[in-house]
C-alpha atoms as a PDB file:
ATOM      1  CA  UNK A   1      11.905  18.506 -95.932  1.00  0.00           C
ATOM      2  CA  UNK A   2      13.126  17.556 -92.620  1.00  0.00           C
ATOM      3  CA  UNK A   3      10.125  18.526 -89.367  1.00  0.00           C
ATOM      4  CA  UNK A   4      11.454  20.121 -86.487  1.00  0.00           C
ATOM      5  CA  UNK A   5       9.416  18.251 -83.531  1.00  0.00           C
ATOM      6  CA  UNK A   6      10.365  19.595 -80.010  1.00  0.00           C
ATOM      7  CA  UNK A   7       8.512  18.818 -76.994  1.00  0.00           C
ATOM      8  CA  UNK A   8       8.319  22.335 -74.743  1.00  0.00           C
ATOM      9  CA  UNK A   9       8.335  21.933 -70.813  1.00  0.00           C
ATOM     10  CA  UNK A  10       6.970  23.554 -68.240  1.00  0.00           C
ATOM     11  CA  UNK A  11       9.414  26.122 -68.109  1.00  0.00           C
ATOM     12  CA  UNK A  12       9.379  26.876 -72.047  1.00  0.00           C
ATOM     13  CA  UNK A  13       5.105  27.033 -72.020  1.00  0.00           C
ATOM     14  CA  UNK A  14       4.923  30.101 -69.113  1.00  0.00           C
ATOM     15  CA  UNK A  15       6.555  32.641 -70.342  1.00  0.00           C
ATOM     16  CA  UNK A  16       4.725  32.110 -73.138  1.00  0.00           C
ATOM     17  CA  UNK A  17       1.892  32.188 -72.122  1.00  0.00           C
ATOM     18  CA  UNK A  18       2.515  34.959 -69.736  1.00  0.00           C
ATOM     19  CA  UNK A  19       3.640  37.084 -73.040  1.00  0.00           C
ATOM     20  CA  UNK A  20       0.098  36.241 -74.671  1.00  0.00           C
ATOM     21  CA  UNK A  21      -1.544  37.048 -71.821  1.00  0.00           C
ATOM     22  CA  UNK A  22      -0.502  39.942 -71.504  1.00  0.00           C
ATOM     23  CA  UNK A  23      -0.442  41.296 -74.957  1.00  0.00           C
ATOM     24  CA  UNK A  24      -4.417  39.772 -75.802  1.00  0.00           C
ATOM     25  CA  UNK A  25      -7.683  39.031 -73.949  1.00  0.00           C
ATOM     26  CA  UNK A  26      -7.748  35.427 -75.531  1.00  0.00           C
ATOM     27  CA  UNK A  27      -4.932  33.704 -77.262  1.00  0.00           C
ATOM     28  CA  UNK A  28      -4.954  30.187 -79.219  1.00  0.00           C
ATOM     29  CA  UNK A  29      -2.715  27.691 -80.103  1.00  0.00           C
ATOM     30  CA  UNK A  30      -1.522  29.384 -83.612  1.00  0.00           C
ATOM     31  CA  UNK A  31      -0.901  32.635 -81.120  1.00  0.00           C
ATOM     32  CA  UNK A  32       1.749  30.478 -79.516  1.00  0.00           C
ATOM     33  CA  UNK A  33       3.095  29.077 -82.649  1.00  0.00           C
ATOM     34  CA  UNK A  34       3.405  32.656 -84.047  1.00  0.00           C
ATOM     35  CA  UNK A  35       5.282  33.724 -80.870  1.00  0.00           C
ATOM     36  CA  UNK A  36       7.354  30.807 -80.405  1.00  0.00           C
ATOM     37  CA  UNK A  37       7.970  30.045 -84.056  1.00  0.00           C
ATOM     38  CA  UNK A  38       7.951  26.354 -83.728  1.00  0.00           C
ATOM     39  CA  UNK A  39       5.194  23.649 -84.491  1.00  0.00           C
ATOM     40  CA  UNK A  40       3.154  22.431 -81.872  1.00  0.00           C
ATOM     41  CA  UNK A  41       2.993  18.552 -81.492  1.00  0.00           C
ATOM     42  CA  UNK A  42      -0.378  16.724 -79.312  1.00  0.00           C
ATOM     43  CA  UNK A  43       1.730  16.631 -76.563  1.00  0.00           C
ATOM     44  CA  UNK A  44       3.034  20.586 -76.575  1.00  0.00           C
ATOM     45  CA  UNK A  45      -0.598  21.482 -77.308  1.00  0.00           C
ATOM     46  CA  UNK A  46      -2.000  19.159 -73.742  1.00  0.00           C
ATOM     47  CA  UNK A  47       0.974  20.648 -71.807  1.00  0.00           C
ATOM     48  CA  UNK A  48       0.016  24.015 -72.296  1.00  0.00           C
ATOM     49  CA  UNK A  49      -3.823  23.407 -72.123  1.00  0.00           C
ATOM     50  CA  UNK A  50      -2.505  21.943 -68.871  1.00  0.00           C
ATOM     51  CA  UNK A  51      -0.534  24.881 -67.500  1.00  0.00           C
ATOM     52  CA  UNK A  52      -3.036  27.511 -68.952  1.00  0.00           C
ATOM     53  CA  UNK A  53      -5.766  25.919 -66.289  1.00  0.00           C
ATOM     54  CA  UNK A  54      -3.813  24.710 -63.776  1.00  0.00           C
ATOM     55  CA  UNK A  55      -1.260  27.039 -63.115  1.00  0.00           C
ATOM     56  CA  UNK A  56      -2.872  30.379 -65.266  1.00  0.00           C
ATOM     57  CA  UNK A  57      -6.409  29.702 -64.165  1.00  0.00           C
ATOM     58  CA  UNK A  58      -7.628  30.245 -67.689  1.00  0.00           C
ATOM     59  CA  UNK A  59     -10.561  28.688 -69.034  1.00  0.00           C
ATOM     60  CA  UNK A  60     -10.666  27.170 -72.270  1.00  0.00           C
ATOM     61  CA  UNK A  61     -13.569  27.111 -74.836  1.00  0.00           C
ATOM     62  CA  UNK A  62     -13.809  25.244 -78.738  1.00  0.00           C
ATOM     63  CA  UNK A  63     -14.761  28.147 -80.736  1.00  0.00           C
ATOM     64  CA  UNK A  64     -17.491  26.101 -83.093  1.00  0.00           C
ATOM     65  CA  UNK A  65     -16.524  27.838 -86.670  1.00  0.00           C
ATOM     66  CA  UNK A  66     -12.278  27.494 -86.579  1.00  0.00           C
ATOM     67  CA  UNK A  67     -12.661  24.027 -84.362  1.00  0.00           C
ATOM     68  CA  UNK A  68      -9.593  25.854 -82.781  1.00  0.00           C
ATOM     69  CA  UNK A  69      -9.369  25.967 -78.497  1.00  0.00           C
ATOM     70  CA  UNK A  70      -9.624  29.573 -77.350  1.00  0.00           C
ATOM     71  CA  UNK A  71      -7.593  30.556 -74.182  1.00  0.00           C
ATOM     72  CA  UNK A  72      -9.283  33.205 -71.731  1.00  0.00           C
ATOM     73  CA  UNK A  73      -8.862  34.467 -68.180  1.00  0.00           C
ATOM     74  CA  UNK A  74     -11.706  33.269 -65.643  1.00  0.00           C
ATOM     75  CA  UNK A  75     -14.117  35.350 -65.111  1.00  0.00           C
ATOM     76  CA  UNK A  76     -13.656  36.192 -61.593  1.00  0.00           C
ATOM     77  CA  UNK A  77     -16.423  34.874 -59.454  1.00  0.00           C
ATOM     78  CA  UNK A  78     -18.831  37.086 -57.806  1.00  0.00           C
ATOM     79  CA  UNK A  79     -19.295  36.854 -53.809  1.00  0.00           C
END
């Protein structure tokens, strides 16, 4: 059985995660498998963990039972 391995860029990963955002409070990365229908490879996983912070502001936590990286909005800071 042949693998399909795709590296996503920049442009494929926001919508994306734009989509999840708006249809859950936290997403992961089997969420964007699901939606995208593709397998993730290490570096389509770091790319998004990349845009989800940097560009998304999200935080990410390890959720301890699943091992699995949970995607959330910040909390916004109080003043």
């Amino acid at each position: 059985m042949k693998k399909l391995i795709t590296n996503l860029t920049r442009t494929d990963v926001s919508p994306l995660i734009l989509r999840l955002k708006g249809e859950k409070q936290a997403f992961t990365f089997e969420d964007i498998e699901k939606e995208s229908g593709i397998k993730l490879t290490s570096a389509d996983k770091f790319l998004i963990r990349s845009v989800a912070e940097k560009k998304f502001k999200m935080q990410v936590v390890c959720e301890a039972p699943e091992n699995q990286l949970k995607f959330f909005p910040k909390a916004k800071e109080l003043s």
